[in-house]
C-alpha atoms as a PDB file:
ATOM      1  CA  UNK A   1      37.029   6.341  57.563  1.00  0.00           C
ATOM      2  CA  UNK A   2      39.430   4.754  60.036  1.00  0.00           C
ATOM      3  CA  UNK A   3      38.632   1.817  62.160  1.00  0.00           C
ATOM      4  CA  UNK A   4      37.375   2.723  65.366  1.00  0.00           C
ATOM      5  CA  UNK A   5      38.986   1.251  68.670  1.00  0.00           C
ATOM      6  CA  UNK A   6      35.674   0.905  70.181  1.00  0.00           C
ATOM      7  CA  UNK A   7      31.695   2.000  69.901  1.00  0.00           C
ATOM      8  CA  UNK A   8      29.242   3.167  72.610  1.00  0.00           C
ATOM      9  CA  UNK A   9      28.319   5.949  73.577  1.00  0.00           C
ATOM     10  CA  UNK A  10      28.841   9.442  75.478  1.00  0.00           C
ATOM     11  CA  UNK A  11      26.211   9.327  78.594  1.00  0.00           C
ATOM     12  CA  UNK A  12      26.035  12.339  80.624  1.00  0.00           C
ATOM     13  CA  UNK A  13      22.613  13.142  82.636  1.00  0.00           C
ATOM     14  CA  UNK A  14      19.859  11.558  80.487  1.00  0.00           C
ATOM     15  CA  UNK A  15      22.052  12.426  77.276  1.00  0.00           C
ATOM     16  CA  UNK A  16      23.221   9.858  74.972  1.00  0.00           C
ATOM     17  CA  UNK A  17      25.681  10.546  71.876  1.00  0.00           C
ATOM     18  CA  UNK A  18      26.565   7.679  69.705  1.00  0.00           C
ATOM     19  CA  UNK A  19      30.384   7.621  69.115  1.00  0.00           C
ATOM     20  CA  UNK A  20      32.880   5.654  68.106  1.00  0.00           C
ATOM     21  CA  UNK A  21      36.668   6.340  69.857  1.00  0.00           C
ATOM     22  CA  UNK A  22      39.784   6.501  67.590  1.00  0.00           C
ATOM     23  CA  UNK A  23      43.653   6.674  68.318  1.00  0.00           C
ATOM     24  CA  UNK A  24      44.613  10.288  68.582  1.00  0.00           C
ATOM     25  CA  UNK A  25      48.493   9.682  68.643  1.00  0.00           C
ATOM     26  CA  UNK A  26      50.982   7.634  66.144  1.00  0.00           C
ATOM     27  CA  UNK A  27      54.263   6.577  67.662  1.00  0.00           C
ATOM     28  CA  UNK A  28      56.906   7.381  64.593  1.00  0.00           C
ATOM     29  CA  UNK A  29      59.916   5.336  65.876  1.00  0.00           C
ATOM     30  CA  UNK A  30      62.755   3.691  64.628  1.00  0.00           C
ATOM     31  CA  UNK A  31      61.927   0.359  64.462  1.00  0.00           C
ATOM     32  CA  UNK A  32      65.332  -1.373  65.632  1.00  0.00           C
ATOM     33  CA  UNK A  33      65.316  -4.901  65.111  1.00  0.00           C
ATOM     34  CA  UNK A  34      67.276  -7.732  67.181  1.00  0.00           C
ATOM     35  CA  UNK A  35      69.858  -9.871  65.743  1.00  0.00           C
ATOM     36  CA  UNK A  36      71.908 -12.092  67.086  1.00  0.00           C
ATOM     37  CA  UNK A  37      75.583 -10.708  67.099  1.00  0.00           C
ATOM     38  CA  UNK A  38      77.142 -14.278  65.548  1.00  0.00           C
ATOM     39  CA  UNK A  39      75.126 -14.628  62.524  1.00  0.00           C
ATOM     40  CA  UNK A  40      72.900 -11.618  61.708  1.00  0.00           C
ATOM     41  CA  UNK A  41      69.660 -14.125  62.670  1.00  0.00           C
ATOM     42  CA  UNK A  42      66.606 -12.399  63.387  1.00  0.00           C
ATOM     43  CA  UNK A  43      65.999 -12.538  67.351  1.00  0.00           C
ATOM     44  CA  UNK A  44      61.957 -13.232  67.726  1.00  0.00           C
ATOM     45  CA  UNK A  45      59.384 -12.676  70.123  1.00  0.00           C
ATOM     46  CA  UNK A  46      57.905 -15.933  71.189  1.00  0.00           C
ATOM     47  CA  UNK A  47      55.002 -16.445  73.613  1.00  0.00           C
ATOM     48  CA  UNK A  48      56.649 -19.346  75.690  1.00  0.00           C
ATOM     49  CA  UNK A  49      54.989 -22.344  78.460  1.00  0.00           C
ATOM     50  CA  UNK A  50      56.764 -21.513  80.953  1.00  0.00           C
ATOM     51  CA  UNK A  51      56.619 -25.116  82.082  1.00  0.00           C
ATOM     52  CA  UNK A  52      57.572 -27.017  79.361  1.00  0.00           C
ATOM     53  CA  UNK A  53      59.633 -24.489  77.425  1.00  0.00           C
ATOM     54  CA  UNK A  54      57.471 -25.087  73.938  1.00  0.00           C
ATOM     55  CA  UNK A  55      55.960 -22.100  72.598  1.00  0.00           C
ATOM     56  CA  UNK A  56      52.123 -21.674  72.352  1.00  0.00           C
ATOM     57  CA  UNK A  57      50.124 -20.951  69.678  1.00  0.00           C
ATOM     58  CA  UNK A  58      48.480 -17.967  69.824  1.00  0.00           C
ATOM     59  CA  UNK A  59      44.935 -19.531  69.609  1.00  0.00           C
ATOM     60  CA  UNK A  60      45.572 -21.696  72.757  1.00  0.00           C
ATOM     61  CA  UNK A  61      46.425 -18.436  74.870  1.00  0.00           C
ATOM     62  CA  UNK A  62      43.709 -17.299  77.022  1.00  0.00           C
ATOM     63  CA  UNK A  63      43.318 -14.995  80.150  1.00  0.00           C
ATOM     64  CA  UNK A  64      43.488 -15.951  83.243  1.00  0.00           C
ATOM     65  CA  UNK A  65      43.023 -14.049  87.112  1.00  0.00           C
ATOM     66  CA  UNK A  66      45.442 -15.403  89.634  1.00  0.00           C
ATOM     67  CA  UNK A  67      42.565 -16.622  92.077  1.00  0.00           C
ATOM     68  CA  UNK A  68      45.476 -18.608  94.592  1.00  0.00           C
ATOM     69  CA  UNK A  69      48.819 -19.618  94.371  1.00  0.00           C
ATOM     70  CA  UNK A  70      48.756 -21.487  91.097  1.00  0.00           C
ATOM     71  CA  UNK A  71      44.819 -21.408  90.549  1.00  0.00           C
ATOM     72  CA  UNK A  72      43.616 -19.170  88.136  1.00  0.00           C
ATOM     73  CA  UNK A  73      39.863 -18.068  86.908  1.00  0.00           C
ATOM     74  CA  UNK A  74      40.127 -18.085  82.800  1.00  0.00           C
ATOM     75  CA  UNK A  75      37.964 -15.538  81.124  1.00  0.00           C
ATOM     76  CA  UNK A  76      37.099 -15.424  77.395  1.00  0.00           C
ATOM     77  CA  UNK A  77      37.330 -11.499  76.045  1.00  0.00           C
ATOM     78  CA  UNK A  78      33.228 -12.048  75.536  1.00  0.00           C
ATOM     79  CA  UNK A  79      33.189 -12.562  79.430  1.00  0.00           C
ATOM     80  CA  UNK A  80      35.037  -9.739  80.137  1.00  0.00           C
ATOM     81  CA  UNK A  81      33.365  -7.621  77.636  1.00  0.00           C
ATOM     82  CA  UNK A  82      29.684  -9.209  79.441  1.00  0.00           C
ATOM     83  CA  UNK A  83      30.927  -8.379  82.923  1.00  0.00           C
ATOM     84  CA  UNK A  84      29.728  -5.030  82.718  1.00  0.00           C
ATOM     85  CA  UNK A  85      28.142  -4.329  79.128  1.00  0.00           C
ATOM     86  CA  UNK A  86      27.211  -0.230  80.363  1.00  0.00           C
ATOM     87  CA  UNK A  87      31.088  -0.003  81.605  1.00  0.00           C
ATOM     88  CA  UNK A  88      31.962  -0.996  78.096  1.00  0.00           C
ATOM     89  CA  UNK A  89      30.247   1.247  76.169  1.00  0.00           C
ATOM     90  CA  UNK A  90      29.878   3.903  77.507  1.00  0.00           C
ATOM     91  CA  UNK A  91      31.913   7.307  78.164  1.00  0.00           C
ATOM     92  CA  UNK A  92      30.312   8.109  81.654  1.00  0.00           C
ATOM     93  CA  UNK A  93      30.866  11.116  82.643  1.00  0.00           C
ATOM     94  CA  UNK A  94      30.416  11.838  86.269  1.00  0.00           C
ATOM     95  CA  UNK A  95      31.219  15.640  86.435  1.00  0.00           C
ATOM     96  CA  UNK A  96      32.554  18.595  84.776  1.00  0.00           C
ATOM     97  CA  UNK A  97      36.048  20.624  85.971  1.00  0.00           C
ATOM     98  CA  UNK A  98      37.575  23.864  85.182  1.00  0.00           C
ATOM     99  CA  UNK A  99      39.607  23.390  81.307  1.00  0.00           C
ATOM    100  CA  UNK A 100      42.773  24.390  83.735  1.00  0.00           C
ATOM    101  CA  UNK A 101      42.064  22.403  86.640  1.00  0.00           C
ATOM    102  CA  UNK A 102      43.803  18.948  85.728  1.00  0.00           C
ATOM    103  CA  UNK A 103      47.538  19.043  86.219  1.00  0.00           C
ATOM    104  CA  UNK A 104      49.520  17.926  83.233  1.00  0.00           C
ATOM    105  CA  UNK A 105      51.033  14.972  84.869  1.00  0.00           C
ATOM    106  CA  UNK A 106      47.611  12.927  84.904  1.00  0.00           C
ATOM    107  CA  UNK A 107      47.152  12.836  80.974  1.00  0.00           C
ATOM    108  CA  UNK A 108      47.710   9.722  79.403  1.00  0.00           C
ATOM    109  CA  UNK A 109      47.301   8.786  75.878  1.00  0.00           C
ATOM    110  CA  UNK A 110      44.822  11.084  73.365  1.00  0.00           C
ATOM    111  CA  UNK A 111      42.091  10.152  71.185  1.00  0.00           C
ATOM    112  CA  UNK A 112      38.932  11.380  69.016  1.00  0.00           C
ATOM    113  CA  UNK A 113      35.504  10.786  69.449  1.00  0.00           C
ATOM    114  CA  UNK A 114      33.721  11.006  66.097  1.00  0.00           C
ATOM    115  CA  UNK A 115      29.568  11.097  66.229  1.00  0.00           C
ATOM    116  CA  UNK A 116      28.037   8.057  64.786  1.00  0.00           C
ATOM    117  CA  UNK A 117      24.985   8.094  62.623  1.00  0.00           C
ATOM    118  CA  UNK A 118      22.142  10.533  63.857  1.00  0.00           C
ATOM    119  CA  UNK A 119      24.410  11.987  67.053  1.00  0.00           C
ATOM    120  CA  UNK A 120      25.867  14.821  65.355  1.00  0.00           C
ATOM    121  CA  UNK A 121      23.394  17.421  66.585  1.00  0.00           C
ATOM    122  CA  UNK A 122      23.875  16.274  70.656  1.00  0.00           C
ATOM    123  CA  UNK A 123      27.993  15.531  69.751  1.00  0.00           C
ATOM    124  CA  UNK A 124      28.387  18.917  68.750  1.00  0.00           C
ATOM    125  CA  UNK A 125      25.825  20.048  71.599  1.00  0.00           C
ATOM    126  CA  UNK A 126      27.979  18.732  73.865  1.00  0.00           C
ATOM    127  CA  UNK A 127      31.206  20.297  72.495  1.00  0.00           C
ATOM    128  CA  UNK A 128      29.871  23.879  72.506  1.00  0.00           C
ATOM    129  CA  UNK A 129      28.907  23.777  75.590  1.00  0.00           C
ATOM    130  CA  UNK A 130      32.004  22.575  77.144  1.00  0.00           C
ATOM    131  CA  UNK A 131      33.879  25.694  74.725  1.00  0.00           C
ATOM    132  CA  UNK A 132      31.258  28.313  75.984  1.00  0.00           C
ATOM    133  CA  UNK A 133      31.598  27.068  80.059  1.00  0.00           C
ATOM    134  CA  UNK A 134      35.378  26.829  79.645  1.00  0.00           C
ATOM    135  CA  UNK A 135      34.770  23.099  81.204  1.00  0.00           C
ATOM    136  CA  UNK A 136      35.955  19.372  80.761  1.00  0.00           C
ATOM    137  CA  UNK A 137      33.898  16.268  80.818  1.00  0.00           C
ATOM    138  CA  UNK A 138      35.650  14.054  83.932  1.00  0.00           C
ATOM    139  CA  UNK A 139      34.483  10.198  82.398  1.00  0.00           C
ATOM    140  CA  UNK A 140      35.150   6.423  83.037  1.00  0.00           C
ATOM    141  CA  UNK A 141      35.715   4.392  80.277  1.00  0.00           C
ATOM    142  CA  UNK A 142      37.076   1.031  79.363  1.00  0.00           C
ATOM    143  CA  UNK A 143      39.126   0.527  76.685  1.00  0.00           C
ATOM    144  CA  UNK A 144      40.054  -2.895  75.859  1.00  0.00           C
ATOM    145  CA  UNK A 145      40.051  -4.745  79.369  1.00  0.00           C
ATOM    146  CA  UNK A 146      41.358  -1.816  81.412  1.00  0.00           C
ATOM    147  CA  UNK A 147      38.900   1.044  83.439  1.00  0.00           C
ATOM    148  CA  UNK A 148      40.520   4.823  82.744  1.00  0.00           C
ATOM    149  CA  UNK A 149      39.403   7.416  84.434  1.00  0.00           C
ATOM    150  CA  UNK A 150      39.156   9.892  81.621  1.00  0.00           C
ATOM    151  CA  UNK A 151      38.687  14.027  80.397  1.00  0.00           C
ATOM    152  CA  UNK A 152      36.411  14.540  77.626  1.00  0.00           C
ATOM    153  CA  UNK A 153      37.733  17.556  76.151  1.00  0.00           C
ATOM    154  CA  UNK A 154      36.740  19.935  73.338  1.00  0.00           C
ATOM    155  CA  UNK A 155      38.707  20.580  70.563  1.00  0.00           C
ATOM    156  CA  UNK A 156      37.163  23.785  67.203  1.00  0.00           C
ATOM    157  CA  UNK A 157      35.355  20.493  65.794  1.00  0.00           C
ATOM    158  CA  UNK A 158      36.017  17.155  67.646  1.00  0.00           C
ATOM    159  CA  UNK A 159      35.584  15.958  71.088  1.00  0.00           C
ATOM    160  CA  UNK A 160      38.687  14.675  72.161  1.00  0.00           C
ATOM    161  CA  UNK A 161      39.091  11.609  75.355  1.00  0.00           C
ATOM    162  CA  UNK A 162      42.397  11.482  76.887  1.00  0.00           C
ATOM    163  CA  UNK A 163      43.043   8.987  79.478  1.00  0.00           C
ATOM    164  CA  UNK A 164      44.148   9.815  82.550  1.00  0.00           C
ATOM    165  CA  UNK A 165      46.428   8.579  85.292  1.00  0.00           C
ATOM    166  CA  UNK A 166      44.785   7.540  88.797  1.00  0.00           C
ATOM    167  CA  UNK A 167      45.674   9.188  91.772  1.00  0.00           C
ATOM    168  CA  UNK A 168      47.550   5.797  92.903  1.00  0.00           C
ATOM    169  CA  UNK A 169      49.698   5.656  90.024  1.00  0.00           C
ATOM    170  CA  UNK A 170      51.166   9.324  90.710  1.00  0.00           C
ATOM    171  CA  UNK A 171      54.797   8.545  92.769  1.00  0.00           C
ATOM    172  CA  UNK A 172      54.578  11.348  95.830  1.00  0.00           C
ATOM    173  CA  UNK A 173      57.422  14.112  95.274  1.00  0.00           C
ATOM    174  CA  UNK A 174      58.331  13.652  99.119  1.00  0.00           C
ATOM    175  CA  UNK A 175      61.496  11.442  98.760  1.00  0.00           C
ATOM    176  CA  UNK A 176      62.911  14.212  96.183  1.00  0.00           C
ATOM    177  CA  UNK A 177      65.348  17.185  97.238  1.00  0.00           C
ATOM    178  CA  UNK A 178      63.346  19.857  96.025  1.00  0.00           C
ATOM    179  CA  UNK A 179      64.440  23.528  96.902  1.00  0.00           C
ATOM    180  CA  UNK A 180      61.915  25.405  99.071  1.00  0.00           C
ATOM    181  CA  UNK A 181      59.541  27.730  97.728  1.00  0.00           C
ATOM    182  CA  UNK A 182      59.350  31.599  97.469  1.00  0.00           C
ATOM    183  CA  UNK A 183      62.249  33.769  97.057  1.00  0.00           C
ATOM    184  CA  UNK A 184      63.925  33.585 100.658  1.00  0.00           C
ATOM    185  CA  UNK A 185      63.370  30.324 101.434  1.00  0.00           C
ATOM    186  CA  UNK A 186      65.034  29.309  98.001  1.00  0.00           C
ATOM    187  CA  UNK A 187      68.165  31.598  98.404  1.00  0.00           C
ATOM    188  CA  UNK A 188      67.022  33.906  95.360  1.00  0.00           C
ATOM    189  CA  UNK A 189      67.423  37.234  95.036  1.00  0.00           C
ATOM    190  CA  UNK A 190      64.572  39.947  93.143  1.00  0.00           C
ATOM    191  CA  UNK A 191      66.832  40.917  90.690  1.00  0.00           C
ATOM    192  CA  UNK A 192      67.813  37.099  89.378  1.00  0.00           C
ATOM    193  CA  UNK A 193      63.939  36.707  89.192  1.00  0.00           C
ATOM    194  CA  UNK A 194      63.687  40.043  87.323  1.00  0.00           C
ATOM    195  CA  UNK A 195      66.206  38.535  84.963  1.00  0.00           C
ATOM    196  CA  UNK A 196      65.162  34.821  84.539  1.00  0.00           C
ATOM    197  CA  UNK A 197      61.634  36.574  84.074  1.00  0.00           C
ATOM    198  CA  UNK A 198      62.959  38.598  81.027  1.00  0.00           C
ATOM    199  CA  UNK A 199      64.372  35.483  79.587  1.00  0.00           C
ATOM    200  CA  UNK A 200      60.660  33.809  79.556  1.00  0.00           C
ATOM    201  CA  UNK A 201      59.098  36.764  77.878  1.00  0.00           C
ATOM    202  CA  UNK A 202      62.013  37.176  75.037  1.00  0.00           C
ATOM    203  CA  UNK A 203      61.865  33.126  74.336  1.00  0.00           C
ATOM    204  CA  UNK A 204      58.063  33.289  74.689  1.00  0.00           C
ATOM    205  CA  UNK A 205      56.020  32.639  71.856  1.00  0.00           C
ATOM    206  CA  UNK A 206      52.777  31.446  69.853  1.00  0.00           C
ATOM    207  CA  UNK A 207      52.844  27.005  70.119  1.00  0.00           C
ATOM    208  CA  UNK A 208      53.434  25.669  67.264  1.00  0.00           C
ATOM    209  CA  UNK A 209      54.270  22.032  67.102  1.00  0.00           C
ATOM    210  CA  UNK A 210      55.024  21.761  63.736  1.00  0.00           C
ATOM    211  CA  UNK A 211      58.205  23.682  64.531  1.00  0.00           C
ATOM    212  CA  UNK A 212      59.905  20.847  66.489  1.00  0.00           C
ATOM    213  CA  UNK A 213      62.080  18.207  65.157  1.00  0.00           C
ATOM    214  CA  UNK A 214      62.732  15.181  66.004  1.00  0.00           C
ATOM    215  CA  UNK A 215      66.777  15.475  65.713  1.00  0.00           C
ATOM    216  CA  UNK A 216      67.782  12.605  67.331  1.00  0.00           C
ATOM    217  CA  UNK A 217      65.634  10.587  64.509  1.00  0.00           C
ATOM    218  CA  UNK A 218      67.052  12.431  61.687  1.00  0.00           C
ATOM    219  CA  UNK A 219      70.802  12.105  63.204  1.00  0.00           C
ATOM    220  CA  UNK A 220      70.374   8.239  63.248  1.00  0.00           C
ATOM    221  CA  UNK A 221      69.001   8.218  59.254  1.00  0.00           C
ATOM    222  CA  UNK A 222      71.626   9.970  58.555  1.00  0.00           C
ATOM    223  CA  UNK A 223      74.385   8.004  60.295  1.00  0.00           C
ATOM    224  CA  UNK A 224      72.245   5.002  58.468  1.00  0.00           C
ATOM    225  CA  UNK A 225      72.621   6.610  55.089  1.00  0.00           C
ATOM    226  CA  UNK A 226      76.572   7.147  55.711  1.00  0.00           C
ATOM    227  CA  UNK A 227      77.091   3.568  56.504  1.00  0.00           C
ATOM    228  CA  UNK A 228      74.693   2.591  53.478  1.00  0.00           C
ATOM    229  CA  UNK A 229      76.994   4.730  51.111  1.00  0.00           C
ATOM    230  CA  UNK A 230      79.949   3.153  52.329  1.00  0.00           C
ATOM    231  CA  UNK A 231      78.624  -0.676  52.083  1.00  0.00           C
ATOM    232  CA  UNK A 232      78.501  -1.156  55.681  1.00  0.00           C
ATOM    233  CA  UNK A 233      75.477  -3.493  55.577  1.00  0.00           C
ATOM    234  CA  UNK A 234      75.227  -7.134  56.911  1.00  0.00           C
ATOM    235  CA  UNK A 235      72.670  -9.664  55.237  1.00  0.00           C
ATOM    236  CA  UNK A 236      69.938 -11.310  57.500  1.00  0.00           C
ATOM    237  CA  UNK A 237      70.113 -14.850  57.886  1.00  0.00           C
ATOM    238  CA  UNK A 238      68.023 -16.958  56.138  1.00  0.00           C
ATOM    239  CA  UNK A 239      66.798 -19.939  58.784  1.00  0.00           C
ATOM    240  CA  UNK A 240      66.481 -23.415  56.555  1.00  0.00           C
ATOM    241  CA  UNK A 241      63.665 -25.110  55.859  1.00  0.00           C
ATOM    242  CA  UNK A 242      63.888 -27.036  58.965  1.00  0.00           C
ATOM    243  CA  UNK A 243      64.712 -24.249  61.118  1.00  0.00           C
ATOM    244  CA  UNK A 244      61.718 -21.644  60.098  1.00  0.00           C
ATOM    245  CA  UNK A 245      59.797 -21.350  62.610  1.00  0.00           C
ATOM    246  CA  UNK A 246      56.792 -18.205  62.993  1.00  0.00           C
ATOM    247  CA  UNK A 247      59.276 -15.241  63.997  1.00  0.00           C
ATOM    248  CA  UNK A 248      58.485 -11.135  64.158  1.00  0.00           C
ATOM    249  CA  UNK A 249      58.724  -9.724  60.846  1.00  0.00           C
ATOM    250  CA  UNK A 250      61.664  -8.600  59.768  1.00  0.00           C
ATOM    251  CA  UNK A 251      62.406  -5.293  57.881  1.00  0.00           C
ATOM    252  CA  UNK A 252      65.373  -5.088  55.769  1.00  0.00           C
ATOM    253  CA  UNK A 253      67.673  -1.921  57.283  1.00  0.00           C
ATOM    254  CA  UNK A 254      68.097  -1.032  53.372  1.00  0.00           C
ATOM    255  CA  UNK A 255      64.283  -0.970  52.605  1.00  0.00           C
ATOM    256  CA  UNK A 256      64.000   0.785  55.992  1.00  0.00           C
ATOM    257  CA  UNK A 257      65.686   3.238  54.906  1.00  0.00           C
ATOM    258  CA  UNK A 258      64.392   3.791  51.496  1.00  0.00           C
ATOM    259  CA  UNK A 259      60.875   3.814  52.934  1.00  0.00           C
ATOM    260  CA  UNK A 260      62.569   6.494  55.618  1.00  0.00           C
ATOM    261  CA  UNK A 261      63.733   8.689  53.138  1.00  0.00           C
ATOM    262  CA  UNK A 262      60.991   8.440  50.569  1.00  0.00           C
ATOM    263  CA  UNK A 263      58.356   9.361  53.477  1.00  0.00           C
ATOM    264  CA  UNK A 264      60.597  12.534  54.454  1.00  0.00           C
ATOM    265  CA  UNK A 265      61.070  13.672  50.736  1.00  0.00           C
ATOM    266  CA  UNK A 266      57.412  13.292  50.403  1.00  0.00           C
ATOM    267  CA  UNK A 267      56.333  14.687  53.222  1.00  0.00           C
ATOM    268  CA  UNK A 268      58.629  17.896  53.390  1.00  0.00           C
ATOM    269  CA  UNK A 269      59.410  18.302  57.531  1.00  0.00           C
ATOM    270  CA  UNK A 270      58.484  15.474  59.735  1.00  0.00           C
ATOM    271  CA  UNK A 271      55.304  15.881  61.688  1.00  0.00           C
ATOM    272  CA  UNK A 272      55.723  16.572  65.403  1.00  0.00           C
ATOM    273  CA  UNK A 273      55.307  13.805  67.717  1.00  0.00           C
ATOM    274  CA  UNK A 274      52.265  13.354  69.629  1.00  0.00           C
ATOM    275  CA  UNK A 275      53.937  13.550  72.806  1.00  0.00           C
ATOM    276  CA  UNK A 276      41.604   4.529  91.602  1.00  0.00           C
ATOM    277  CA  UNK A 277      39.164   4.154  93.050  1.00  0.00           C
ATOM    278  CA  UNK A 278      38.245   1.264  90.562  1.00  0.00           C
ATOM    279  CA  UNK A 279      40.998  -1.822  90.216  1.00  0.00           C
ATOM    280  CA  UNK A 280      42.000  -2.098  86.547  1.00  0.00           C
ATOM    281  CA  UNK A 281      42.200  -6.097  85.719  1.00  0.00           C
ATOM    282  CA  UNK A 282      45.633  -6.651  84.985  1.00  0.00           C
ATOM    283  CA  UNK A 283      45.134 -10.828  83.307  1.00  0.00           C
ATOM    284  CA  UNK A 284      47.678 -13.113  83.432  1.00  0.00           C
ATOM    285  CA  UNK A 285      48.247 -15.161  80.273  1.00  0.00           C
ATOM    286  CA  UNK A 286      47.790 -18.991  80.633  1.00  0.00           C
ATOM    287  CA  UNK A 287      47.966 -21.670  77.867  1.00  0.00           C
ATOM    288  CA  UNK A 288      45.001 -24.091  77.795  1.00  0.00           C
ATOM    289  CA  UNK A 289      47.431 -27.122  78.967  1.00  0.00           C
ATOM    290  CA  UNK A 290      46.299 -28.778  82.100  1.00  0.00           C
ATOM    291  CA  UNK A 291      48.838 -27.887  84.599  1.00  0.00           C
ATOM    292  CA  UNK A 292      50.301 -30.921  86.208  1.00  0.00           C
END
């Protein structure tokens, strides 16, 4: 069983479904790493004090709100977490919407709900329901230290939570130059309609994700693979003893590769990718030094 993001519960009415919420989405990239053009040394990610220029340790960062120009409120992730315990654990859903009704550009990032122990009978209660009314759970939850507004969503077995965008974050389509609608006002004529309507129903089909390819991923092994044949590699630096200092990790681009390859021969084709009225606390991060 995976490790769940985050337990609570679904809470709709006087109904309460024990679940526990899991990443519905992998990002498959190519993990490009930085080097520095002179030497081939890694390039690291450091968490720097912006006053002193030393970097912190990651057990002296906490999280701070800006309360006034260089005054900030620190809050421990228990505090947060305390703030609002119900917020935190609980999917609350507030109202149910046509399956149709939310346009495509408010969905966010996917993930599964999975019934904990003795919520399988209301879990899937809730989930046929939702399939027989043709309906969507509209929710808040938090994840991590962020509110989402969120659709509950049901799927032939699981209940699925995708995170949506708030109004506010949605850029207005007033400043683009957008042709008119309707087939006057756009300049079109019935028969180029007839035609571009033709070409829909020919390329029309059943959707199938696992029929799409990522060929801009498999281009770039490949053109990794030709320069691998031909010896075109450079060797990472290796900092001394007194240089070492606690960088990313670094991936060899050979190994990369071999890993790369092994997973595509193994796997056969590559799996298609996954493609407010409530202030979301965006914390600053603030080292425990006393500012001056």
């Amino acid at each position: 069983m995976p490790r769940a993001l985050w337990k609570g519960a679904i809470s709709f009415g006087l109904v309460h479904i024990p679940v526990a919420l899991h990443p519905a989405a992998t990002h498959d990239e190519l993990d490009f790493d930085w080097l520095d053009r002179r030497n081939m040394a890694p390039v690291g990610y450091k968490r720097v004090n912006k006053e002193t220029g030393k970097e912190v340790p990651r057990e002296n960062i906490v999280r701070g709100l800006k309360h006034t120009d260089g005054r900030y409120v620190v809050l421990s992730d228990e505090e947060i977490r305390s703030a609002n315990v119900k917020s935190t654990q609980t999917v609350d859903i507030v109202a149910f919407v046509d399956a149709g009704a939310i346009d495509v550009s408010y969905f966010e990032t996917p993930y599964f709900l999975a019934p904990l122990a003795r919520g399988e009978k209301v879990y899937a209660l809730l989930r046929e329901a939702l399939k027989r009314e043709h309906k969507v759970g509209i929710a808040y939850v938090v994840i991590q230290t962020k509110q989402h507004l969120a659709a509950v969503i049901p799927g032939e077995r699981v209940l699925m939570l995708n995170t949506l965008r708030w109004a506010s974050e949605l850029k207005s389509t007033t400043e683009l130059e957008l042709p008119q609608g309707g087939l006057k006002a756009s300049g079109l004529r019935e028969q180029e309609l007839k035609m571009a309507s033709e070409l829909v129903k020919k390329m029309s089909g059943r959707w199938d994700p696992a029929q799409y390819r990522d060929s801009f991923r498999e281009d770039i092994l490949k053109l990794v693979g030709r320069k691998v044949a031909k010896g075109q590699l450079k060797d990472i630096a290796t900092p001394t003893q007194e240089e070492k200092q606690p960088t990313a990790r670094i991936i060899d681009l050979t190994e990369l590769l071999k890993q790369s390859l092994g997973n595509r021969a193994n796997s056969g084709a590559r799996k298609p990718a996954a493609s407010a009225r409530h202030k979301s606390i965006r914390p600053a991060v603030v080292s425990r030094r006393k500012r001056a």
